[in-house]
N, C-alpha and C. Protein backbone atom coordinates (compact mmCIF):
# COMPACT_ATOMS: atom_id res chain seq x y z
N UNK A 1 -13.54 7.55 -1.20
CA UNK A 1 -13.56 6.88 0.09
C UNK A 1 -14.85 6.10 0.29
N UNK A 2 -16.09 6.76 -0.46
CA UNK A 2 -17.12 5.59 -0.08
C UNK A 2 -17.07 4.45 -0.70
N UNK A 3 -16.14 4.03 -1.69
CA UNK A 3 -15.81 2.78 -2.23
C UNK A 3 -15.70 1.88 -1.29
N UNK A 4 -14.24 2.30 -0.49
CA UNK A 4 -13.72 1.99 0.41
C UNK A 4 -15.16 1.24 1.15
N UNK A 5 -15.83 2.42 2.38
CA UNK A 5 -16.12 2.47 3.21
C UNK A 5 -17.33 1.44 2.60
N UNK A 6 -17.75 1.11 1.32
CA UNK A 6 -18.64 0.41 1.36
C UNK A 6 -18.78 -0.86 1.00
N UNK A 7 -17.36 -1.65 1.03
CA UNK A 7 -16.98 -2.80 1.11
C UNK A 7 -16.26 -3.14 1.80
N UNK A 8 -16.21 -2.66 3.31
CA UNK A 8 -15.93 -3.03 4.38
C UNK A 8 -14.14 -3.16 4.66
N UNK A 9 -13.54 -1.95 3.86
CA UNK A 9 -12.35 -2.33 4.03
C UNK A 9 -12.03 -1.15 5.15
N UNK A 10 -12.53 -0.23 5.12
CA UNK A 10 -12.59 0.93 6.15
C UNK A 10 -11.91 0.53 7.45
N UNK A 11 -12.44 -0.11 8.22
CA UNK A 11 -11.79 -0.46 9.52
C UNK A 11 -10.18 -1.59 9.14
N UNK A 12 -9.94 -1.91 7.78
CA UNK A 12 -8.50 -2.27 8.03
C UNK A 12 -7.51 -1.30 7.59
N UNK A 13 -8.10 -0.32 6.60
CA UNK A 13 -7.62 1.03 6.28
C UNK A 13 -6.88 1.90 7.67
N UNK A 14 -8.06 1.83 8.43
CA UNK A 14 -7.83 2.67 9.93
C UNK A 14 -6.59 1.67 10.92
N UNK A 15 -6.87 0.74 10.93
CA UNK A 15 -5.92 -0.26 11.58
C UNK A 15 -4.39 0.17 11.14
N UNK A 16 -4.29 0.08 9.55
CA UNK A 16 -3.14 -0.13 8.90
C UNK A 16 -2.36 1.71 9.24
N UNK A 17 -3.35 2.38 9.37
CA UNK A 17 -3.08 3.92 9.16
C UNK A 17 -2.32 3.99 10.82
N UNK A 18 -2.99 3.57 11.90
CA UNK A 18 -2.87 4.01 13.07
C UNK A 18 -1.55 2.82 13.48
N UNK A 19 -1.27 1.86 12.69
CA UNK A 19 -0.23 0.80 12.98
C UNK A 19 1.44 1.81 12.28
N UNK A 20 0.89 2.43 10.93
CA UNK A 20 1.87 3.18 10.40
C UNK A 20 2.11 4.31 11.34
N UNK A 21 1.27 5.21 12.04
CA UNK A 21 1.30 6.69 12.02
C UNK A 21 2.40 6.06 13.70
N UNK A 22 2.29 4.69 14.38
CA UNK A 22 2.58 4.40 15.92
C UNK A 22 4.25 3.53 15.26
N UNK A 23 4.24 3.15 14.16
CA UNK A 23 5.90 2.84 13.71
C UNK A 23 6.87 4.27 13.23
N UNK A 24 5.73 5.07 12.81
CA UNK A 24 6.56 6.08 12.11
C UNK A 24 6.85 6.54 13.51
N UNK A 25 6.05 7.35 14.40
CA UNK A 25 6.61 7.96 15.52
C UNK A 25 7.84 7.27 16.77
N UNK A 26 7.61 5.60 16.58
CA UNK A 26 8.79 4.70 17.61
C UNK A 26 10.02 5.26 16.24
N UNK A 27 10.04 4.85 15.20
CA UNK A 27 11.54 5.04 14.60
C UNK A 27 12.02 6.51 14.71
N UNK A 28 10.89 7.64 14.62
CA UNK A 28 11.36 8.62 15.47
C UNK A 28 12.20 9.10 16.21
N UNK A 29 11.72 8.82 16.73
CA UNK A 29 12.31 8.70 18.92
C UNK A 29 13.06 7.87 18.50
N UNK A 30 13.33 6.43 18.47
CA UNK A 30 14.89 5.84 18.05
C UNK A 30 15.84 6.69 17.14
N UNK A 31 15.91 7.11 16.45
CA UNK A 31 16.54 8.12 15.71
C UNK A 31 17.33 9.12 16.47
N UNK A 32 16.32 10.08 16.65
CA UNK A 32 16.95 11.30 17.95
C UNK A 32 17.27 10.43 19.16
N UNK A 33 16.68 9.61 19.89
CA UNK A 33 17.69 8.95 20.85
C UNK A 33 19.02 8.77 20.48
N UNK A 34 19.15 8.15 19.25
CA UNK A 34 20.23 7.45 18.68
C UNK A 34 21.22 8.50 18.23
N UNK A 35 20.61 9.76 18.21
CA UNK A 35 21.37 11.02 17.36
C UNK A 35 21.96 11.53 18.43
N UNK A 36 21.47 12.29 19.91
CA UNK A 36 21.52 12.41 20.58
C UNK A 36 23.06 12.91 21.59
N UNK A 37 23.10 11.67 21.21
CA UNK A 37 24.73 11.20 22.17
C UNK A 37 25.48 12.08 21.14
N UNK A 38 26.86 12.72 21.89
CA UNK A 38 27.44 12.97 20.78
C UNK A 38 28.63 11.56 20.48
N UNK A 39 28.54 12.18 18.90
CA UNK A 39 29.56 11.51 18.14
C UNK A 39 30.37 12.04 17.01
N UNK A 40 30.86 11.23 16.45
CA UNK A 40 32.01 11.52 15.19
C UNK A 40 31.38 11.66 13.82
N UNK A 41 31.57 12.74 13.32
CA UNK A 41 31.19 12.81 11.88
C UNK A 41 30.87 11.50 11.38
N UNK A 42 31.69 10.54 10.93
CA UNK A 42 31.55 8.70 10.65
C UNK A 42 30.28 8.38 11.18
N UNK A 43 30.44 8.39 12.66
CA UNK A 43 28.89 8.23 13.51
C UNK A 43 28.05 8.34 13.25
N UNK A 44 27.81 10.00 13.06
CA UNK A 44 26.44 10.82 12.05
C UNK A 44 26.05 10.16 10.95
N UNK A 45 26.97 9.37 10.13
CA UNK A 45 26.62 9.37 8.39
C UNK A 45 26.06 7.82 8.60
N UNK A 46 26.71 7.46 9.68
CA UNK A 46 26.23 5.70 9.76
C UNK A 46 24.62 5.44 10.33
N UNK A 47 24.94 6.20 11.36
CA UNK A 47 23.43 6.56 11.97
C UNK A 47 22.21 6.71 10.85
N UNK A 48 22.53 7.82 10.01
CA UNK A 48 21.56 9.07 9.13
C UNK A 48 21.22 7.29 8.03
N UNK A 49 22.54 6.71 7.45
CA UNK A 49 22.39 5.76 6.96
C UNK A 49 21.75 4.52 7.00
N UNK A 50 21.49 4.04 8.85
CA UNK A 50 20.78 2.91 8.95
C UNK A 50 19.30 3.53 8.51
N UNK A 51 19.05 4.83 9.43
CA UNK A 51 17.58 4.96 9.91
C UNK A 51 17.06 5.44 8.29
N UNK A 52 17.96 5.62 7.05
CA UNK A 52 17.18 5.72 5.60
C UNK A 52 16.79 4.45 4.84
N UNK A 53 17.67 3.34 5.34
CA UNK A 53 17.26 1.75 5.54
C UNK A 53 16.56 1.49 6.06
N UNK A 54 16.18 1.49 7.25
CA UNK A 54 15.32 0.98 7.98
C UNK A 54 13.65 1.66 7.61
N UNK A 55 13.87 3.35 7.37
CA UNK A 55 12.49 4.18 6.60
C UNK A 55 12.12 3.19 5.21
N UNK A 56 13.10 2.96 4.20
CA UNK A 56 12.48 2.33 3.14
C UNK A 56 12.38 1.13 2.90
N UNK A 57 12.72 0.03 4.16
CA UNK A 57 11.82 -1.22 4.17
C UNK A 57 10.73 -0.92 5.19
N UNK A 58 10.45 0.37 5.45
CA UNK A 58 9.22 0.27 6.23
C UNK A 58 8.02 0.69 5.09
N UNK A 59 8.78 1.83 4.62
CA UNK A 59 7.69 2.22 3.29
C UNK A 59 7.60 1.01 2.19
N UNK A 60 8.20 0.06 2.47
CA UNK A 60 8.04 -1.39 1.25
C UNK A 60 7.29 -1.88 1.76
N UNK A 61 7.63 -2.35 2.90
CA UNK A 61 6.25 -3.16 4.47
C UNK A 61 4.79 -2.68 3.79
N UNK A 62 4.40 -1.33 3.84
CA UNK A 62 3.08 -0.28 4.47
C UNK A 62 2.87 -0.35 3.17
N UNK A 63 3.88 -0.19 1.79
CA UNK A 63 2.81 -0.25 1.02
C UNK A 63 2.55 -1.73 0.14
N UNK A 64 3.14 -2.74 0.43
CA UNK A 64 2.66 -4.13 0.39
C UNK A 64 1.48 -4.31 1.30
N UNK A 65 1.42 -4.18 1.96
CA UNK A 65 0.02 -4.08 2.95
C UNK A 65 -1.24 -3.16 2.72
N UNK A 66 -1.05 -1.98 2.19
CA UNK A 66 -1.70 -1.20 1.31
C UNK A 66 -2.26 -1.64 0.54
N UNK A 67 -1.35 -2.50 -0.63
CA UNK A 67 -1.75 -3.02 -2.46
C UNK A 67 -2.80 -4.22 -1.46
N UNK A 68 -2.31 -5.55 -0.44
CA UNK A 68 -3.32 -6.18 0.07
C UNK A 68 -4.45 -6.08 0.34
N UNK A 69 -4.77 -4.47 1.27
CA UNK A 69 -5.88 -4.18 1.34
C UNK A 69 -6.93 -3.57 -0.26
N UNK A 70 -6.10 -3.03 -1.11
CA UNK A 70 -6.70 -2.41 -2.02
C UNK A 70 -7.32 -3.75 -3.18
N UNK A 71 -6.30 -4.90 -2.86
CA UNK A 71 -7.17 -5.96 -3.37
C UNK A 71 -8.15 -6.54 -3.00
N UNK A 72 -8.35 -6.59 -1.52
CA UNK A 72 -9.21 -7.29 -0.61
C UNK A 72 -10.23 -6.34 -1.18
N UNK A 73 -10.64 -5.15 -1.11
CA UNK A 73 -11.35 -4.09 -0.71
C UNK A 73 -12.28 -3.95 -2.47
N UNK A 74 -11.26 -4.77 -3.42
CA UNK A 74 -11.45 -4.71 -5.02
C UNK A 74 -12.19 -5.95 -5.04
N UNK A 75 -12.11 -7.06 -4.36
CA UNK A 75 -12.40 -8.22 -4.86
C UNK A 75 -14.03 -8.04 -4.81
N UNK A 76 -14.79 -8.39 -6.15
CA UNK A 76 -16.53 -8.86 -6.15
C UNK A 76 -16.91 -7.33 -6.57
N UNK A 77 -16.04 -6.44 -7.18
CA UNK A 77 -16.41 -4.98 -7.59
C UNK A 77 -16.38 -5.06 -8.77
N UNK A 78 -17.64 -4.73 -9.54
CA UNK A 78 -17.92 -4.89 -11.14
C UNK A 78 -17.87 -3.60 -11.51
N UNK A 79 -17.68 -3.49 -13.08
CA UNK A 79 -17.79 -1.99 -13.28
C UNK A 79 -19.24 -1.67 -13.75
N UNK A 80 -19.51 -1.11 -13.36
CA UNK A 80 -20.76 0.02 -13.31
C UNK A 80 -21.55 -0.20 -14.60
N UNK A 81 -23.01 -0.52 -14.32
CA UNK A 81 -23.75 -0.86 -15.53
C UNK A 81 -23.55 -2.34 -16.10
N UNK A 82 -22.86 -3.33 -15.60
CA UNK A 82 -22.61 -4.43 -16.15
C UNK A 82 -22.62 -5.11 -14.94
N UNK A 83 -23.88 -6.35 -15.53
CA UNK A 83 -23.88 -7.24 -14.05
C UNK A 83 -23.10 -8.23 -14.13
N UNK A 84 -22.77 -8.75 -14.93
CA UNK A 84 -21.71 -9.70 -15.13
C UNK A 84 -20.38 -9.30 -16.13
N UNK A 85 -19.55 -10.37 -15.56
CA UNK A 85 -17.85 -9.90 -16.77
C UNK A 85 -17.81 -11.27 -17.60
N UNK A 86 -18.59 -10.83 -18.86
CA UNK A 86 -18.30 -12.06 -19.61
C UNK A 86 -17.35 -11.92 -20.70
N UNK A 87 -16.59 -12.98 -20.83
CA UNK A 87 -15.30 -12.57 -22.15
C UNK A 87 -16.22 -12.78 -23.28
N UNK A 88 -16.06 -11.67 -24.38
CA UNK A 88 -16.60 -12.32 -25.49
C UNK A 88 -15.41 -11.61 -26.30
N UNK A 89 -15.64 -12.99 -27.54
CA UNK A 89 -15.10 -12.51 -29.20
C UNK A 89 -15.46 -12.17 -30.21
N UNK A 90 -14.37 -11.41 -30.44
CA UNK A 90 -14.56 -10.59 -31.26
C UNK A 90 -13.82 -10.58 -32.23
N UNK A 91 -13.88 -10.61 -33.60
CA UNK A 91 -13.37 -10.86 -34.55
C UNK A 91 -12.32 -9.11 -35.46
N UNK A 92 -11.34 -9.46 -35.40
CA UNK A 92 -10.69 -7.12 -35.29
C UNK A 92 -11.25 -6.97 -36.88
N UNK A 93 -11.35 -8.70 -38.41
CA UNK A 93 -11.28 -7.70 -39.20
C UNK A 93 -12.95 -7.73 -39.75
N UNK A 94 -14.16 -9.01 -39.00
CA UNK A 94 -15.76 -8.95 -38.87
C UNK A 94 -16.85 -8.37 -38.01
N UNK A 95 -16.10 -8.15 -37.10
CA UNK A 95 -16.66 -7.79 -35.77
C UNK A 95 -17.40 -9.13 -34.90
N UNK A 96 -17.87 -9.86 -35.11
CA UNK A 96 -18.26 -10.89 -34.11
C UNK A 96 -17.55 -12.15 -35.38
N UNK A 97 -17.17 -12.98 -34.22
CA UNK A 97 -16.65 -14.32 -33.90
C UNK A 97 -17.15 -15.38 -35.44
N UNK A 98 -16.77 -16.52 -36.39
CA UNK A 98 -17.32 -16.70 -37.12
C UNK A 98 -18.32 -17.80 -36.49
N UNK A 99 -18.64 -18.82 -35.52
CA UNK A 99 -18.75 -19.40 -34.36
C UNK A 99 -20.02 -19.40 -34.60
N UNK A 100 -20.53 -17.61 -34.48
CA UNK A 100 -22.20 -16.69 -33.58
C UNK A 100 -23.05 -16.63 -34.61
């Protein structure tokens, strides 16, 4: 998390978390509202059926928005010990390039 927190993606992390945790709880409550009433076996399975549609384009939504932030949050992050990413060649059967 201090990755996160130290390239400033933290506060869209929290955004995205508290936007999910306030959709998950409305489809909720639509659900049991929607369950509620009685109905016909058919009813039940159509019902149970939208709201497993409607859950897994939400979990497609949250985690496309997720991979966004995890790129935003990646972009200008080098790996460790190396100040720059330079391509070099390499030759598999000399070891360096005939070029160098």
């Amino acid at each position: 998390m201090e990755a996160i927190q130290s390239n400033g993606a933290r506060p869209g992390l929290k955004a995205m978390h508290e936007r999910v945790v306030k959709q998950n709880a409305e489809a909720c409550f639509a659900f049991a509202s929607e369950f509620a009433i009685p109905r016909t076996s058919k009813d039940v399975v159509g019902i149970q059926g939208r709201d497993a549609q409607t859950e897994m384009q939400a979990y497609a939504l949250q985690a496309q928005e997720l991979g966004n932030l995890i790129e935003k949050a990646s972009q200008g992050v080098r790996p460790r010990g190396e100040a720059t990413l330079t391509p070099k060649c390499i030759d598999p059967f000399f070891g360096q390039c005939p070029n160098e």
